[in-house]
Protein backbone atom coordinates (compact mmCIF):
# COMPACT_ATOMS: atom_id res chain seq x y z
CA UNK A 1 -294.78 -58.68 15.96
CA UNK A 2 -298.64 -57.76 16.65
CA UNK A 3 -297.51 -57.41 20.76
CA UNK A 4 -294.11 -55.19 20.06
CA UNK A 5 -296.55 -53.07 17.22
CA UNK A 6 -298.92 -51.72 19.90
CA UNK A 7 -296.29 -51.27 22.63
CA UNK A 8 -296.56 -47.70 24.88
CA UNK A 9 -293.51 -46.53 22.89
CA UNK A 10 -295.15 -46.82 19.68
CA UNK A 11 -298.25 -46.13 20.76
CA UNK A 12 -297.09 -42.45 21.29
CA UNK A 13 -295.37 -42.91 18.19
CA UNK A 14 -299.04 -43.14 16.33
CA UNK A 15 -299.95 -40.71 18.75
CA UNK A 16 -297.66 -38.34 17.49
CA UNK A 17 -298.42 -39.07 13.49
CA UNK A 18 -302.28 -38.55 14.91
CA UNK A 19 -301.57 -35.17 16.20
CA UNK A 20 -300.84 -33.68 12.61
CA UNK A 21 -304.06 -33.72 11.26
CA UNK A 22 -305.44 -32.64 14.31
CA UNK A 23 -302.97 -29.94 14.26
CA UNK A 24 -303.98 -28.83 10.88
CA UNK A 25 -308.13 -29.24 11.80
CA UNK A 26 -307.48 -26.32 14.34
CA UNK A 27 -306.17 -24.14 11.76
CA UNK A 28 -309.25 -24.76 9.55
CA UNK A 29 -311.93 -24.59 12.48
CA UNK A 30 -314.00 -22.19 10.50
CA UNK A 31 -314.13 -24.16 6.95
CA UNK A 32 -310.88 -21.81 5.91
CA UNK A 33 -307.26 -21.62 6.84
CA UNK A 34 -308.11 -19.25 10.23
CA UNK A 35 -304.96 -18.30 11.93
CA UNK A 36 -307.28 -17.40 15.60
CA UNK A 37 -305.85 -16.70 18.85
CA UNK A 38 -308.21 -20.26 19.64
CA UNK A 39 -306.98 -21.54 16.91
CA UNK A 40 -302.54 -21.18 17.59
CA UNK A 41 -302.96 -21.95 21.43
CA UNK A 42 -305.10 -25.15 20.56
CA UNK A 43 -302.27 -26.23 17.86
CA UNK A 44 -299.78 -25.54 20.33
CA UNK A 45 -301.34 -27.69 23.42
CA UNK A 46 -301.37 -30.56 20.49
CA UNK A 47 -297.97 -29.73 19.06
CA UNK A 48 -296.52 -29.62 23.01
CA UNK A 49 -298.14 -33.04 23.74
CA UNK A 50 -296.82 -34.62 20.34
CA UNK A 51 -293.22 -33.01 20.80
CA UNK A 52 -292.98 -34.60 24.70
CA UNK A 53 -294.14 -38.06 22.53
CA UNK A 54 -290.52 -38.03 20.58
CA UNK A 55 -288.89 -37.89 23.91
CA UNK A 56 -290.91 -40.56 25.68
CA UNK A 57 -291.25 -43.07 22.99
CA UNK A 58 -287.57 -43.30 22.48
CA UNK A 59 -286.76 -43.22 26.14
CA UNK A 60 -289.20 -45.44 27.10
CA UNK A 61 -288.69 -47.93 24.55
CA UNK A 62 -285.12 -48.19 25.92
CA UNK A 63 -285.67 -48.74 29.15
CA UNK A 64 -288.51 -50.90 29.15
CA UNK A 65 -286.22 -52.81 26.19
CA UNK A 66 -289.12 -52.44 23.87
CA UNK A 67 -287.54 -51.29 21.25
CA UNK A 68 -288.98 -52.81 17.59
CA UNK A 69 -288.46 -52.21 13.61
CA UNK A 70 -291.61 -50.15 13.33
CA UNK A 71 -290.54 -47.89 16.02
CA UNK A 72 -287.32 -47.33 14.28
CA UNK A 73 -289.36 -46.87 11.21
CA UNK A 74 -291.82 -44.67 12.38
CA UNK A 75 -290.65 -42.33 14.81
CA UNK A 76 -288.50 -40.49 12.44
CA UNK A 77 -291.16 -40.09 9.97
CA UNK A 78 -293.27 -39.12 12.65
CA UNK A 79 -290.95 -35.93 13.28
CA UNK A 80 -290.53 -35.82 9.94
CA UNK A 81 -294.61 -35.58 9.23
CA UNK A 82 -295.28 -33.01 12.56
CA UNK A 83 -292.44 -30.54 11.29
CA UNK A 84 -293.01 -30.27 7.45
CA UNK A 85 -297.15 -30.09 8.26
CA UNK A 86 -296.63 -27.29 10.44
CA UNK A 87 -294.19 -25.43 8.38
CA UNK A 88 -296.03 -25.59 5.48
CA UNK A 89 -299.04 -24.86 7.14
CA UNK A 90 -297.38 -21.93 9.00
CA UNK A 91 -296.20 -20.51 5.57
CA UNK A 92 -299.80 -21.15 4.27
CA UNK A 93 -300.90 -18.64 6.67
CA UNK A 94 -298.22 -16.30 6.26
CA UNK A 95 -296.71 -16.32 9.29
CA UNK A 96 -293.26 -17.75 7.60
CA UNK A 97 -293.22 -15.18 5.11
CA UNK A 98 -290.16 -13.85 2.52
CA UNK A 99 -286.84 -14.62 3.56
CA UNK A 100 -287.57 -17.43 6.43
CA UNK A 101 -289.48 -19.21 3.87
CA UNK A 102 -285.85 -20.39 2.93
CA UNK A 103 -285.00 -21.88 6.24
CA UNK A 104 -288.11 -23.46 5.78
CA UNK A 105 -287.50 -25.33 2.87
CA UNK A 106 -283.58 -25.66 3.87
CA UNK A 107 -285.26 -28.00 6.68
CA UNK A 108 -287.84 -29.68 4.04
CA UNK A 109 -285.44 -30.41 1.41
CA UNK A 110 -282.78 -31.53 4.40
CA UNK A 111 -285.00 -33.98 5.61
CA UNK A 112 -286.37 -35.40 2.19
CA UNK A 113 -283.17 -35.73 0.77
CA UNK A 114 -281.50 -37.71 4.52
CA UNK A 115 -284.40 -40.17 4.39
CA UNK A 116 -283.91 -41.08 0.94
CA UNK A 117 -280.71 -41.62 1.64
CA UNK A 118 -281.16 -43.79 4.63
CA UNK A 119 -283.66 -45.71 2.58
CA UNK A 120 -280.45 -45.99 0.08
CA UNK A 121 -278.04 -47.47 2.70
CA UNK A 122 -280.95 -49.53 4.65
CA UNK A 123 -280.89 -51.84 1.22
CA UNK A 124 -277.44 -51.82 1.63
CA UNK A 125 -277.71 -53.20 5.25
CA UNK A 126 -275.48 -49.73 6.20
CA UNK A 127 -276.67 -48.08 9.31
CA UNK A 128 -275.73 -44.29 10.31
CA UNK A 129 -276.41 -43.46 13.72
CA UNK A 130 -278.26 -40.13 14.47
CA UNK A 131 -275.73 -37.81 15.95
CA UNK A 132 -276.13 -36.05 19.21
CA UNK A 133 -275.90 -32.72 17.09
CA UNK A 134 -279.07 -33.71 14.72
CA UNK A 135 -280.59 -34.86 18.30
CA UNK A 136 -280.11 -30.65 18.94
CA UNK A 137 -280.92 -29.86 15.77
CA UNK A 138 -284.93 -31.28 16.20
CA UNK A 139 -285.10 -30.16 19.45
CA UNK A 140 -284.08 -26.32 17.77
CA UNK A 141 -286.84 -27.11 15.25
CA UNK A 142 -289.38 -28.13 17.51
CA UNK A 143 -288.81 -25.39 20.16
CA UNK A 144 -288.96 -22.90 16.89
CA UNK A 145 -292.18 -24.63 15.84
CA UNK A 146 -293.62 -24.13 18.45
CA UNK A 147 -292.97 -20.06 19.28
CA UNK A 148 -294.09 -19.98 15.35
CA UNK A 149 -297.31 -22.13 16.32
CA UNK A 150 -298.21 -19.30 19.37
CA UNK A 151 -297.19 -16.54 16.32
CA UNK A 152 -299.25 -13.36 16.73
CA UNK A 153 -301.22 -14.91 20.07
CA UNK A 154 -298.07 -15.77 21.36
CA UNK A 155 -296.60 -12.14 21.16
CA UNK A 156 -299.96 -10.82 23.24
CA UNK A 157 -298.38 -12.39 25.84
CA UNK A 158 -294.57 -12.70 25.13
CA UNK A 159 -293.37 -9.71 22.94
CA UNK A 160 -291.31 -10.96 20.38
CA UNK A 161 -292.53 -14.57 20.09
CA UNK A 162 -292.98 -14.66 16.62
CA UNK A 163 -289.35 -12.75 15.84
CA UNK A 164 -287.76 -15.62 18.72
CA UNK A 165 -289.19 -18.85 16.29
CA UNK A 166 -288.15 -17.08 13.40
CA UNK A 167 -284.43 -16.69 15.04
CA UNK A 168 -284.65 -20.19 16.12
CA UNK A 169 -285.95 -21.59 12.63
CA UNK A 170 -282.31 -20.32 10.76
CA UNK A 171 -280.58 -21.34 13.41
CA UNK A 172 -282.21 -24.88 12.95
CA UNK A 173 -281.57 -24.72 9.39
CA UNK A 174 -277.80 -23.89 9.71
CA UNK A 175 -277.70 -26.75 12.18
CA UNK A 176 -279.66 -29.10 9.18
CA UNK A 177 -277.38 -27.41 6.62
CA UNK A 178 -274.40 -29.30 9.05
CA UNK A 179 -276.01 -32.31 9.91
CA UNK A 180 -277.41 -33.05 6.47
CA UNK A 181 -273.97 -32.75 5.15
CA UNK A 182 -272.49 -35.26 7.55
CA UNK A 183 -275.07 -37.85 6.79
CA UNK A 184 -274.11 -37.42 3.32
CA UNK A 185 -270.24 -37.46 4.07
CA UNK A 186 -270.80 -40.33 6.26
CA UNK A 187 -273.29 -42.22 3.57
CA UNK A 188 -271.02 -41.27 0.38
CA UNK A 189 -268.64 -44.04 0.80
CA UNK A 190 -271.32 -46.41 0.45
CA UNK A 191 -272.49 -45.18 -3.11
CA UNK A 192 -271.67 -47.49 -6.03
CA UNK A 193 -270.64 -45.89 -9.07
């Protein structure tokens, strides 16, 4: 167990549950929730290098056959921990604001509510394979994360980068709207009365 724990996959698996904290640090730089041009494009470099992580550790654990239980474990709740940091922290600082603070918590509640579930059917021994259209739907969140990350520094640079994550962030939470709802469809036949 102790050898297939600290495998490269998971490694970048703890990697990636590392980065959150760090993410939030560079928010809070100045001993207060500091939304700098410093302080984005250092939460982005993180965020970047954690989001290339979810790719790697998957890939890698399948091709190296290194794939474990904590891995399984983990690197959902991994995604799971980098996304709903950063949202809330992005909504702490006001750059989710009115309206998208619903996509927001679409993708929160989505998220809460499928790993519960999979905790439901896991006693149950019942597996339900992620779906090549949830596989989109992170890689829409994290791409969306990340122009929200850049925000205001980002649209020095890029006009509209702020307006583009926002865009993305419903269209991620349409696509969690969809995929939540099949995990349920799929996972209802399971529930006892």
């Amino acid at each position: 167990m102790s050898s297939r724990a600290f495998n490269v996959p998971n490694l970048l698996t703890y990697g990636r549950i590392l980065a959150v904290p760090l993410i939030v640090l560079c928010f809070f730089l100045e001993g207060r929730l500091q939304s700098s041009d410093f302080a984005r494009w250092s939460a982005l470099t993180i965020f970047i290098v954690a989001s290339i992580t979810d790719f790697l550790d998957g890939y890698l654990a399948r091709i190296w056959k290194q794939t474990s239980n904590i891995g399984r474990v983990l690197d959902p709740i991994a995604d799971k921990l980098l996304v709903a940091s950063i949202l809330l922290l992005l909504a702490a600082d006001g750059t989710i604001a009115g309206w998208t603070l619903w996509a927001a918590i679409i993708i929160l509640c989505r998220e809460i509510l499928v790993s519960g579930l999979r905790e439901y059917l896991a006693a149950l021994k019942v597996s339900v394979p992620v779906t090549q259209l949830a596989k989109w739907k992170t890689t829409i969140q994290l791409v969306a994360v990340g122009f929200l990350l850049a925000g205001p520094a980002g649209d020095k640079i890029l006009p509209y980068t702020t307006e583009m994550g926002i865009t993305l962030l419903w269209i991620a939470a349409v696509l969690t709207l969809y995929t939540g709802y099949d995990y349920f469809r799929a996972g209802l036949k399971h529930f006892e009365d």
